[in-house]
C-alpha atoms as a PDB file:
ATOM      1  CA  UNK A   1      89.874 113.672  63.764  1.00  0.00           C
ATOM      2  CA  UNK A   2      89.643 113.732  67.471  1.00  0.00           C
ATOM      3  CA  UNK A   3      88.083 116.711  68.266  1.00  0.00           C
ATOM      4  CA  UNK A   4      89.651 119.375  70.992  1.00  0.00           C
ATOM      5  CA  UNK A   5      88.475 120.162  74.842  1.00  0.00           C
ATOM      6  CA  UNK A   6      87.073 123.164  75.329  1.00  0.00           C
ATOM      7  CA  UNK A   7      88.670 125.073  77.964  1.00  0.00           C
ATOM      8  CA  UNK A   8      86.133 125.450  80.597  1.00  0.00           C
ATOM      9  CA  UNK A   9      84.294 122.358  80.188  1.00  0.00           C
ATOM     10  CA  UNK A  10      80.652 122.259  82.305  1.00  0.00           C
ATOM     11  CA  UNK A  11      78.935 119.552  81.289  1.00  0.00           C
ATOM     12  CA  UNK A  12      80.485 116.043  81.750  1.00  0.00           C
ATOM     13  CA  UNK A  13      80.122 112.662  80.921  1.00  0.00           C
ATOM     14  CA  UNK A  14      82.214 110.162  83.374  1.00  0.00           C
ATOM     15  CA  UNK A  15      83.897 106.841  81.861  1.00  0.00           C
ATOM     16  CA  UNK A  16      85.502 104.468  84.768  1.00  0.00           C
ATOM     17  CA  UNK A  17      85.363 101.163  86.218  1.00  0.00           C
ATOM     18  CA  UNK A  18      87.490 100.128  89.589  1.00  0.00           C
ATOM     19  CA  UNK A  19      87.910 101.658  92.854  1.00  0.00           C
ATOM     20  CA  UNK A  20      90.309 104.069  91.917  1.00  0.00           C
ATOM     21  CA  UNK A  21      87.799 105.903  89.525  1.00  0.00           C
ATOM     22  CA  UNK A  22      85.512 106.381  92.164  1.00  0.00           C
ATOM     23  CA  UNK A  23      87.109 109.549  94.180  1.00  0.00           C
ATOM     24  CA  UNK A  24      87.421 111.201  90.893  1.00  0.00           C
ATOM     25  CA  UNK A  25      83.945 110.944  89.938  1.00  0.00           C
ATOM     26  CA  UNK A  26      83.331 112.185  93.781  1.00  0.00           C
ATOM     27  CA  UNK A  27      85.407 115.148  93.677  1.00  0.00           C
ATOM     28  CA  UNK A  28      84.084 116.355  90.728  1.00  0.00           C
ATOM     29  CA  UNK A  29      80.460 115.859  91.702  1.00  0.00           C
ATOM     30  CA  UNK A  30      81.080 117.698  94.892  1.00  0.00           C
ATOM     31  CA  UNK A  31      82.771 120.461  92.904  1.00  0.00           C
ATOM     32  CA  UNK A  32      79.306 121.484  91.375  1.00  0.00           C
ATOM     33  CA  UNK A  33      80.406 120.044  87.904  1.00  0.00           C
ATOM     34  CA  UNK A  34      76.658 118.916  85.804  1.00  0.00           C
ATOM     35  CA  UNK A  35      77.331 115.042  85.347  1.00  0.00           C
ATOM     36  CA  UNK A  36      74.666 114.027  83.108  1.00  0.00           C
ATOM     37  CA  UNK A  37      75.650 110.289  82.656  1.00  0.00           C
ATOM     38  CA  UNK A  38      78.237 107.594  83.891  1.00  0.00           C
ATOM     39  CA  UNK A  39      79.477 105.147  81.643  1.00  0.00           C
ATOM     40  CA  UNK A  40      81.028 101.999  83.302  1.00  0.00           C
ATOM     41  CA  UNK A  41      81.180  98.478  82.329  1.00  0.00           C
ATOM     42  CA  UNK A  42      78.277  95.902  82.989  1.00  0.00           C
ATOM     43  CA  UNK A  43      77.593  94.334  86.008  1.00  0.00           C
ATOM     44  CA  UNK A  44      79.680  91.027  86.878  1.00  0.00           C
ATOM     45  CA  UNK A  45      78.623  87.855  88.737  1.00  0.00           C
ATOM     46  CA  UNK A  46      80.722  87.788  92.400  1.00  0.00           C
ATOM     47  CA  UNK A  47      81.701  84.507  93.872  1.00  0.00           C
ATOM     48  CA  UNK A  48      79.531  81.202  93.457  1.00  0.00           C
ATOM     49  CA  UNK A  49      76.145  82.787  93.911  1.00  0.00           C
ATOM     50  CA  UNK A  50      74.355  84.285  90.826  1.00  0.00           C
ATOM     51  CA  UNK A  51      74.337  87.600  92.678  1.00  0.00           C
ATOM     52  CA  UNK A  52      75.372  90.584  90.065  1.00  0.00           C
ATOM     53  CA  UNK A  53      77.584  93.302  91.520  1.00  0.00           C
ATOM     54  CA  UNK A  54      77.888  96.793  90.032  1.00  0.00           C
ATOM     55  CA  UNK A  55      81.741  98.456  89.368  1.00  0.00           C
ATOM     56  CA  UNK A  56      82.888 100.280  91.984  1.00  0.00           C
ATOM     57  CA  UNK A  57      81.848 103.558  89.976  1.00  0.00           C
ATOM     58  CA  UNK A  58      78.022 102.290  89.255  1.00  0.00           C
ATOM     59  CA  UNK A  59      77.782 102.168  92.846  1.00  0.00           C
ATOM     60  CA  UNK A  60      78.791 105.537  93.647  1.00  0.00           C
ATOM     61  CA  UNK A  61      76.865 107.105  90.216  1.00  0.00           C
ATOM     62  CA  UNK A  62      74.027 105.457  92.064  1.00  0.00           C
ATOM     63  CA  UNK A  63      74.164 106.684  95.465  1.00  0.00           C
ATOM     64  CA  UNK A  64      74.852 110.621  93.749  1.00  0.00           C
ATOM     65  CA  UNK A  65      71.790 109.435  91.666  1.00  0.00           C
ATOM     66  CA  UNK A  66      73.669 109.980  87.875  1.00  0.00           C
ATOM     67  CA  UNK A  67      72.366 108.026  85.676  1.00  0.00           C
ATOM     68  CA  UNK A  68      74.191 104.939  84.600  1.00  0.00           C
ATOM     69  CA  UNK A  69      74.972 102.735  81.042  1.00  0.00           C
ATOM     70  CA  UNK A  70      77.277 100.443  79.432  1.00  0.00           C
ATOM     71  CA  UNK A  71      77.454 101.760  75.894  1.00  0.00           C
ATOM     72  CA  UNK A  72      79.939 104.438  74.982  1.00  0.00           C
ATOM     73  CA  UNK A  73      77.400 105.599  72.425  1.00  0.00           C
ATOM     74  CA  UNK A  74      75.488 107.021  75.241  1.00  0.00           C
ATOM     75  CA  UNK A  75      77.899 109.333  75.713  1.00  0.00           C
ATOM     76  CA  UNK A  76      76.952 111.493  72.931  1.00  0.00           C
ATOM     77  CA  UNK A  77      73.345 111.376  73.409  1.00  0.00           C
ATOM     78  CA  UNK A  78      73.082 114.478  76.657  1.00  0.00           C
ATOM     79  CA  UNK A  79      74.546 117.256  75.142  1.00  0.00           C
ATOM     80  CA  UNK A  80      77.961 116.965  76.982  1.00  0.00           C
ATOM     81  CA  UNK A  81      81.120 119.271  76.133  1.00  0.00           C
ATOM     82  CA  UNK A  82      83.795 116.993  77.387  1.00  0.00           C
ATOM     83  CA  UNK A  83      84.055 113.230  78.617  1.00  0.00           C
ATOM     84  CA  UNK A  84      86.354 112.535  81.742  1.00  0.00           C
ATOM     85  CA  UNK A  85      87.857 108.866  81.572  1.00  0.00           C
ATOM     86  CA  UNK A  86      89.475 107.403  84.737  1.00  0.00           C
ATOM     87  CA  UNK A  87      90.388 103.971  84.619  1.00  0.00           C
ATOM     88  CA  UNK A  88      87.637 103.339  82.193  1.00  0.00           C
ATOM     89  CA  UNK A  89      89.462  99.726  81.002  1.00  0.00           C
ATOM     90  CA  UNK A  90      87.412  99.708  77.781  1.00  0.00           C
ATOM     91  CA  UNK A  91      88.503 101.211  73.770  1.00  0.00           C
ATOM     92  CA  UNK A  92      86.904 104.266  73.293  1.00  0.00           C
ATOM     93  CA  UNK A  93      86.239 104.125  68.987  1.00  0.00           C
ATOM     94  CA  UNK A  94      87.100 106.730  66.688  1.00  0.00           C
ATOM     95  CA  UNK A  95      83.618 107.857  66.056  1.00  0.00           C
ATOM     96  CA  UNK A  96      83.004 108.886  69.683  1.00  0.00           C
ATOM     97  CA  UNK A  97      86.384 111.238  70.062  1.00  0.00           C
ATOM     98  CA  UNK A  98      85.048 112.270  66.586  1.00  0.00           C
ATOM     99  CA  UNK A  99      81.902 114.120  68.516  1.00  0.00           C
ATOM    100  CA  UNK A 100      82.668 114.644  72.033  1.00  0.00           C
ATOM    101  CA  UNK A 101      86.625 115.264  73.291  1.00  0.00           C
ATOM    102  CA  UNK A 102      87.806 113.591  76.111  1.00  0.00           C
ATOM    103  CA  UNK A 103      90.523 113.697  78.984  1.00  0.00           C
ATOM    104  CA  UNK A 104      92.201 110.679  80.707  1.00  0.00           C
ATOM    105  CA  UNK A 105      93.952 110.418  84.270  1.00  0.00           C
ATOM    106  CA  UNK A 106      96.586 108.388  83.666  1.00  0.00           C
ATOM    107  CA  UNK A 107      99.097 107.653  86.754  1.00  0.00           C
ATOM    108  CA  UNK A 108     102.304 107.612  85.217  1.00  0.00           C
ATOM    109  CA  UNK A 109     104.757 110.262  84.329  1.00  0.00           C
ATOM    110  CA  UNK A 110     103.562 109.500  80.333  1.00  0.00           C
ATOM    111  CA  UNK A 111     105.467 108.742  77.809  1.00  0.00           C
ATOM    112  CA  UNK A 112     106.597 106.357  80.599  1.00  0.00           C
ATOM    113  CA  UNK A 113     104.441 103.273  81.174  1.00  0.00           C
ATOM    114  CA  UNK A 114     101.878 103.749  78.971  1.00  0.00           C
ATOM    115  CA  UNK A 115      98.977 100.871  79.190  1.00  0.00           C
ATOM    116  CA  UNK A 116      97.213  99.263  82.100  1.00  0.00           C
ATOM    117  CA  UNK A 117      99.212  98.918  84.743  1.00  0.00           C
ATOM    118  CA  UNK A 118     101.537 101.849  85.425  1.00  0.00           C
ATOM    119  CA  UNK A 119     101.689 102.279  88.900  1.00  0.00           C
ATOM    120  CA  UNK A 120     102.630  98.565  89.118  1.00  0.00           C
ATOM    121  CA  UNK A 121     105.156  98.826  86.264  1.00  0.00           C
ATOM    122  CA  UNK A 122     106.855 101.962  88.190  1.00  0.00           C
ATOM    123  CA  UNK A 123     107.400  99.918  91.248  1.00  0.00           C
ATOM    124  CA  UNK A 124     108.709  96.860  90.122  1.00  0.00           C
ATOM    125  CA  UNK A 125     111.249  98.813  88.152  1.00  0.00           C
ATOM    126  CA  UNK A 126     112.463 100.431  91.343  1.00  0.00           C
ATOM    127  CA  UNK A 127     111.765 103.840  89.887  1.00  0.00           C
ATOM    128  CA  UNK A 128     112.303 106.485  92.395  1.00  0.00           C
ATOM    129  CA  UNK A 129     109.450 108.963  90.719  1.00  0.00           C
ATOM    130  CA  UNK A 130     106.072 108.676  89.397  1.00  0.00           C
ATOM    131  CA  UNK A 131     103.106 110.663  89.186  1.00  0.00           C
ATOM    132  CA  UNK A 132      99.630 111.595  87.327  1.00  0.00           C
ATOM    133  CA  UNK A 133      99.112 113.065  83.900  1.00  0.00           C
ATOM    134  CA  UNK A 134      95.589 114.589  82.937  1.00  0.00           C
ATOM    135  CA  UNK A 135      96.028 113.875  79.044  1.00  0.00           C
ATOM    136  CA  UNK A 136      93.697 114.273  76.313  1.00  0.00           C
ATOM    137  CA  UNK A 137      92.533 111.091  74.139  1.00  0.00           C
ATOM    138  CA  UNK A 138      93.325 109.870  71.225  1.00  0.00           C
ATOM    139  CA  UNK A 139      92.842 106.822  69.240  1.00  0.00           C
ATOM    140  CA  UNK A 140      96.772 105.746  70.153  1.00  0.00           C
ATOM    141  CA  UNK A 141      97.221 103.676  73.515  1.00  0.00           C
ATOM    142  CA  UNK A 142      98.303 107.200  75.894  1.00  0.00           C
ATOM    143  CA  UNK A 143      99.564 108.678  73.231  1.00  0.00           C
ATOM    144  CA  UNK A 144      97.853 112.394  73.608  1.00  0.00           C
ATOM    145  CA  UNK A 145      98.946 115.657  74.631  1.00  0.00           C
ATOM    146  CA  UNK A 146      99.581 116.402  78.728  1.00  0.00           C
ATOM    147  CA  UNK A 147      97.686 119.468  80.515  1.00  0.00           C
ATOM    148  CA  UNK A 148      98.831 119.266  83.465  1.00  0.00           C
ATOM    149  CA  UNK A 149     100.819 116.959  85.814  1.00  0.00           C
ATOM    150  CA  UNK A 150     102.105 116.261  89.199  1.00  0.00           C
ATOM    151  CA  UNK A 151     105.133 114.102  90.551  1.00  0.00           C
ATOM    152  CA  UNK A 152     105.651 112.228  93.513  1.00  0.00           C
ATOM    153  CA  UNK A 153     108.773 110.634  94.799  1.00  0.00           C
ATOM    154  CA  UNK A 154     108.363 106.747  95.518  1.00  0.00           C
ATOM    155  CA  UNK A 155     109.055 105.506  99.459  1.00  0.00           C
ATOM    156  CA  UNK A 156     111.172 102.731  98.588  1.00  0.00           C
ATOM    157  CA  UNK A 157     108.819 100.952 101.228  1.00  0.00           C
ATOM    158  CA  UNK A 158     105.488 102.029  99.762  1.00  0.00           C
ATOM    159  CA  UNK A 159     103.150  99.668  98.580  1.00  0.00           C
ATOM    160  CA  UNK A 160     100.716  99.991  95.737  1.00  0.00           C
ATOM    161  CA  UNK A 161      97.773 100.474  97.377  1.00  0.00           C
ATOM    162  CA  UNK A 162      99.500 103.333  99.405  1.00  0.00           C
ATOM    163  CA  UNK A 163     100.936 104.933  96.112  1.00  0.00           C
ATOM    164  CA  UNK A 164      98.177 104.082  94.070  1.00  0.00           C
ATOM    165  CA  UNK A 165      96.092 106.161  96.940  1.00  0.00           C
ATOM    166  CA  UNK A 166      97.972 108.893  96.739  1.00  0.00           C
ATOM    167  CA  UNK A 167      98.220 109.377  93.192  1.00  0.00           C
ATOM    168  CA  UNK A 168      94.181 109.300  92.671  1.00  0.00           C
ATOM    169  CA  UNK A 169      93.950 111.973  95.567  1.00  0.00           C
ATOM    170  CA  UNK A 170      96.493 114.124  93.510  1.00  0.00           C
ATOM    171  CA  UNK A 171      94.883 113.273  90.566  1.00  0.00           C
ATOM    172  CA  UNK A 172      91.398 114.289  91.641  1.00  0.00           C
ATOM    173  CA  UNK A 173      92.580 117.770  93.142  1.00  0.00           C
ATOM    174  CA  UNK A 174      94.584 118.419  89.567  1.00  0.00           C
ATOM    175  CA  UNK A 175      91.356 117.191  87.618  1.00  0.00           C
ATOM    176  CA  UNK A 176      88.819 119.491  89.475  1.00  0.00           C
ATOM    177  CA  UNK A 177      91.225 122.483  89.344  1.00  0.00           C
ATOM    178  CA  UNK A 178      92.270 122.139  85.455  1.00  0.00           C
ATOM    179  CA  UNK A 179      88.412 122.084  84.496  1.00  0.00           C
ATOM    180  CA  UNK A 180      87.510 125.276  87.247  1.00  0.00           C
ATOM    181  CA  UNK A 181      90.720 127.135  85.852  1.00  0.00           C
ATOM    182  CA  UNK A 182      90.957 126.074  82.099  1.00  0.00           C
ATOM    183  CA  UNK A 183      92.603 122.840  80.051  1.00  0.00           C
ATOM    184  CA  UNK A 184      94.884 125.465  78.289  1.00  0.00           C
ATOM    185  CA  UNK A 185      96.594 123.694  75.654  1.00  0.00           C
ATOM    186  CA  UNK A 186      97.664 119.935  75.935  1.00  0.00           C
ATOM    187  CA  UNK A 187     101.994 120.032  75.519  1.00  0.00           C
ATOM    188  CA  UNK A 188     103.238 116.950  73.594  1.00  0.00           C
ATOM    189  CA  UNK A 189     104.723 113.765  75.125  1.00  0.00           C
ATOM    190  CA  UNK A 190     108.372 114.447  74.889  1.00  0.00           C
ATOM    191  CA  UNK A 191     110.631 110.688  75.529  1.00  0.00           C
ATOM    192  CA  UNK A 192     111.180 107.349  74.722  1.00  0.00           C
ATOM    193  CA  UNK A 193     107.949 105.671  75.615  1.00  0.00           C
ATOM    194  CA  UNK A 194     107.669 102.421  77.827  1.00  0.00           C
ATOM    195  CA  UNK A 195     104.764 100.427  78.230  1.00  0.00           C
ATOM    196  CA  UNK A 196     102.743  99.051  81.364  1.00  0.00           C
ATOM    197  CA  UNK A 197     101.420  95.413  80.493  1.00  0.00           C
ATOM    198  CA  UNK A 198      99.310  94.342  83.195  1.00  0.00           C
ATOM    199  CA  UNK A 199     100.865  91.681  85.660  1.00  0.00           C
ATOM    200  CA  UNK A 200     100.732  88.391  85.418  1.00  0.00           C
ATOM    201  CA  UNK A 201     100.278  85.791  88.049  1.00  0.00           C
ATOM    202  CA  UNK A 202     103.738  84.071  87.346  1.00  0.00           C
ATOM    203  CA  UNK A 203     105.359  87.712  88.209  1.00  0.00           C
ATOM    204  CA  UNK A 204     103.985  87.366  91.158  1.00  0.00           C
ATOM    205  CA  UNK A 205     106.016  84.393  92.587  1.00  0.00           C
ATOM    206  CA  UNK A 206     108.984  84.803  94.434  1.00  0.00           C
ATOM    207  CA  UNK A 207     112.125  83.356  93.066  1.00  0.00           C
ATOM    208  CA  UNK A 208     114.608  83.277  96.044  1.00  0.00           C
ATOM    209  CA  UNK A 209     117.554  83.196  93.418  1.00  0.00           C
ATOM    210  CA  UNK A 210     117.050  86.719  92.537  1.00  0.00           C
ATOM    211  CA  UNK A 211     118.095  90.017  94.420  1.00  0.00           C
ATOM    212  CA  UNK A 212     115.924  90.413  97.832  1.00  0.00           C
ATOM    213  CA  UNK A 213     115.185  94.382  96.775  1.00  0.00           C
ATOM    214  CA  UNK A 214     113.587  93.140  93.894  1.00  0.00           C
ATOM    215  CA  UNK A 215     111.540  90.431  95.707  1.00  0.00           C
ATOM    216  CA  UNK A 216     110.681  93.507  98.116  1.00  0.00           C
ATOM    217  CA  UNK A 217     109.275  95.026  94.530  1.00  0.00           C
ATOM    218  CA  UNK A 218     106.852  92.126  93.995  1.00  0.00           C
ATOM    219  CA  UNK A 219     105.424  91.917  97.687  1.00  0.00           C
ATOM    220  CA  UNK A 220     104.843  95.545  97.584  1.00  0.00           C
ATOM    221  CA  UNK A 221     102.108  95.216  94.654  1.00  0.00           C
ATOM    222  CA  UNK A 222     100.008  92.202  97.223  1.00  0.00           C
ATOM    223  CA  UNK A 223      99.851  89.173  95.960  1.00  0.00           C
ATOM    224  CA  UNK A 224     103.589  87.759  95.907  1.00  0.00           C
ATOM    225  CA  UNK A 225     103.947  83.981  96.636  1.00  0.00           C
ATOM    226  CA  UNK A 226     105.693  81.320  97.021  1.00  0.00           C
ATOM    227  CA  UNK A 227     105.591  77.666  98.039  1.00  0.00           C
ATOM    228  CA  UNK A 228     106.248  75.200 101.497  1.00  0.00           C
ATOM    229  CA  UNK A 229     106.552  71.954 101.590  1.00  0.00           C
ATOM    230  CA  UNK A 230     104.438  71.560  98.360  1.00  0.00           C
ATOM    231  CA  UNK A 231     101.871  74.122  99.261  1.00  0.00           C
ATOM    232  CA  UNK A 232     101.192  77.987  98.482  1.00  0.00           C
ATOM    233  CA  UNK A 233     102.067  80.631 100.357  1.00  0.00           C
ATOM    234  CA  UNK A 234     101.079  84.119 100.202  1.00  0.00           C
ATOM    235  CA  UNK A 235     103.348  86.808 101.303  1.00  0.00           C
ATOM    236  CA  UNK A 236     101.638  89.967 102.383  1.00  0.00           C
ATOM    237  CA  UNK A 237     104.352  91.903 103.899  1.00  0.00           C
ATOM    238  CA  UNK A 238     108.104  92.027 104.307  1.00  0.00           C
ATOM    239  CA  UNK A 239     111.237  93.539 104.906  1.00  0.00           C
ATOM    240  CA  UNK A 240     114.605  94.082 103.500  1.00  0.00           C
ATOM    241  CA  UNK A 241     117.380  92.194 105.612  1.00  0.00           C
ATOM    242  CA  UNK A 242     120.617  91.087 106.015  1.00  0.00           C
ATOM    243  CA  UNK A 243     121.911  87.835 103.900  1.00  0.00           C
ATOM    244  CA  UNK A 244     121.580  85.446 106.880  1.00  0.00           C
ATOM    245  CA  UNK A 245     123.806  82.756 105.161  1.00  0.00           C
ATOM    246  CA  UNK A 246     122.787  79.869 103.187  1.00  0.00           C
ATOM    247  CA  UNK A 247     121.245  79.217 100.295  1.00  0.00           C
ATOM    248  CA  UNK A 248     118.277  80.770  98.375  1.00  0.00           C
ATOM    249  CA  UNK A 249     114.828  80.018 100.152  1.00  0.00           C
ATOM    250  CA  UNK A 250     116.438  79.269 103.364  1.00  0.00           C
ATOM    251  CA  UNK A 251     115.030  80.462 106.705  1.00  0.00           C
ATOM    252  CA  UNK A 252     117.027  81.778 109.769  1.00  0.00           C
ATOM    253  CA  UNK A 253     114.116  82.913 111.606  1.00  0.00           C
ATOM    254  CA  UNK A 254     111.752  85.101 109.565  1.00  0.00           C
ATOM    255  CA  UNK A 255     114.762  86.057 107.274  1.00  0.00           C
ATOM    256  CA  UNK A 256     115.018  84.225 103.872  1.00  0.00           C
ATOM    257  CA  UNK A 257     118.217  84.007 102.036  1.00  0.00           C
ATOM    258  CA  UNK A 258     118.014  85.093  98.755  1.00  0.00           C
ATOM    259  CA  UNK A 259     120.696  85.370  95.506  1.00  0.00           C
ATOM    260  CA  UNK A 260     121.341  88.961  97.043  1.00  0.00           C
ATOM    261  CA  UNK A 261     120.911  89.919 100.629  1.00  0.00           C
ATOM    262  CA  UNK A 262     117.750  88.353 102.947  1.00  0.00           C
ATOM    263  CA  UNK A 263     114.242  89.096 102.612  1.00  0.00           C
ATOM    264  CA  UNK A 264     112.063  89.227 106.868  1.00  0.00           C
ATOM    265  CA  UNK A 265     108.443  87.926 106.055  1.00  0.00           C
ATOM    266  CA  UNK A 266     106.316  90.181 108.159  1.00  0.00           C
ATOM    267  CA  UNK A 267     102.846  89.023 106.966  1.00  0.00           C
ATOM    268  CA  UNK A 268     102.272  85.649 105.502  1.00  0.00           C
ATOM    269  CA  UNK A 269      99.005  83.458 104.636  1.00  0.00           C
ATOM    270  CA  UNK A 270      99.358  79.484 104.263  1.00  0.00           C
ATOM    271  CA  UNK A 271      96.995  77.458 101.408  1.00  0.00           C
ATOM    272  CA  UNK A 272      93.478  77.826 102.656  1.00  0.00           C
ATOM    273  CA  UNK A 273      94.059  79.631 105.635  1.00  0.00           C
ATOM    274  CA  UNK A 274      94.248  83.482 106.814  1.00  0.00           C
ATOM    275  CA  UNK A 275      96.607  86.151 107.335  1.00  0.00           C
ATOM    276  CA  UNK A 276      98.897  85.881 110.245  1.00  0.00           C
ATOM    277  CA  UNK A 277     102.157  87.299 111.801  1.00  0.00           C
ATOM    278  CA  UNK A 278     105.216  85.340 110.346  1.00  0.00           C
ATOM    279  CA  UNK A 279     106.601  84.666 113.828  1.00  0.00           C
ATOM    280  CA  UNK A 280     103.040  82.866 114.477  1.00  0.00           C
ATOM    281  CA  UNK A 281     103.275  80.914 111.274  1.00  0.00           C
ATOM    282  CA  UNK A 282     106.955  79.597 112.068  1.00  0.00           C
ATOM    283  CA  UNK A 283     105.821  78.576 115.387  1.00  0.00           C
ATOM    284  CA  UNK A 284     103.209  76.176 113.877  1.00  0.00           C
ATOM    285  CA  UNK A 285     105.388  75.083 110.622  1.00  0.00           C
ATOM    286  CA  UNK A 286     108.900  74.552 112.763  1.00  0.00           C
ATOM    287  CA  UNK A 287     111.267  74.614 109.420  1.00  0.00           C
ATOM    288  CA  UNK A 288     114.151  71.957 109.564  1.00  0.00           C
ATOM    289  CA  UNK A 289     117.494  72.878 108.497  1.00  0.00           C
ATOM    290  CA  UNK A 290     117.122  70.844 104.999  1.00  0.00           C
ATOM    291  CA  UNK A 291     113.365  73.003 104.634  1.00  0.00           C
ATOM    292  CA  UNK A 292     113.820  75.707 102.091  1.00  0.00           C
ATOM    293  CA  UNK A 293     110.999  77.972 100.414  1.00  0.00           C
ATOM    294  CA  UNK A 294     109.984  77.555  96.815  1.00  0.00           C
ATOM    295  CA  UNK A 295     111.745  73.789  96.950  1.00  0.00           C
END
């Protein structure tokens, strides 16, 4: 049986990986909070060398000089009252929640998009809200009780590093005041839940038959492409448009046709090259009326 928070929680064990577990684990060191340990995942080899590179949170634990391990089990070994878990990306087992209770940012508005990629999930479904949930863990996947939470309306131009961004400052603020002030009691997830797989590459290309707002979606997470004349490209930014006539992929300038209105590349990046302004990269490709992307 998982075991419940206390209310005023002092001493804290951290559990998080990326970059957007580090300002958590900041805010709460700089709010005075005793942070015996960090728990992260192991180090990871970076490029072709056979450098190893520390998560984003090792890093930081580092530089605030916490000490710093891989195993979960740690966690119950310096006489913590409550684990904080941020983007931790790892199972926490039974036995652990047995001993030491736990709370989990999670940056949806939960039941809705439960799992690993939430913030993604929310934009590519055009939602118009999101926010972040401090939660309590359990053994389910985001299945445990809310404390607190705090929505945001989504810009329909905002990417997900921008919303991402502000969500973990939100979160952070929300996480440091609910431990200063007191957990209370967790209120139960009340909905239908949906789930947040993470995304796969092939959602990431650009299929000029479907609606242009929904290719908008898919730039705004980075990483859309699609392909010219047999080779990738990357589209980094872009704007909703006009249909410019003609058929999906087409170009009229920077504005692609697609099956519903036209999509303006702002920000593009040919195979094995760098970023650069779409005018610039039309100047150099000079598309022919028969040229179409994706073809």
């Amino acid at each position: 049986m998982v075991r419940p928070a206390p209310n005023l929680p002092q001493r804290l064990v951290y559990l998080g990986t990326p970059e957007v577990a580090v300002p958590p684990l900041q805010a709460l060191h700089d709010a005075g909070f005793d942070i015996p340990l960090v728990i992260t995942r192991a180090d990871k080899r970076r490029g072709r060398g056979s450098t190893l590179s520390p998560s984003p949170v090792k890093a930081l634990a580092l530089e605030l000089g916490i000490p710093v391990s891989t195993d979960v089990d740690a966690a119950l070994e310096v006489g913590a009252d409550l684990g904080v878990v941020v983007a931790f990306g790892r199972i926490i087992k039974p036995h652990v929640l047995d001993q030491l209770p736990m709370v989990n940012l999670h940056f949806s508005l939960l039941p809705q998009w439960r799992g690993a990629a939430p913030v993604e999930r929310a934009i590519l479904a055009g939602d118009t809200r999101t926010g972040v949930c401090l939660m309590a863990v359990e053994e389910g996947l985001d299945t445990g009780g809310v404390y607190r939470r705090v929505e945001v309306d989504i810009d329909p131009d905002e990417t997900l590093d921008e919303l991402r961004g502000r969500l973990v400052t939100l979160g952070s603020e929300m996480l440091v005041d609910a431990l200063r002030t007191g957990l209370g009691e967790p209120e139960p997830q009340v909905g239908e839940p949906t789930y947040a797989e993470k995304i796969s590459p092939d959602e990431l290309h650009l299929d000029w038959s479907r609606p242009a707002v929904e290719l908008h979606r898919i730039v705004r997470l980075g990483g859309a492409w699609t392909t010219w004349r047999g080779k990738r490209l990357k589209v980094h930014a872009a704007s909703l448009a006009e249909h410019p006539g003609g058929e999906p992929g087409s170009l009229h300038g920077a504005v692609v046709a697609t099956g519903d209105g036209g999509l303006e590349l702002v920000d593009v990046q040919p195979e094995g090259k760098g970023h650069v302004p779409a005018s610039a990269w039309l100047n150099g490709a000079r598309p022919g009326p028969d040229d179409r992307l994706g073809g």
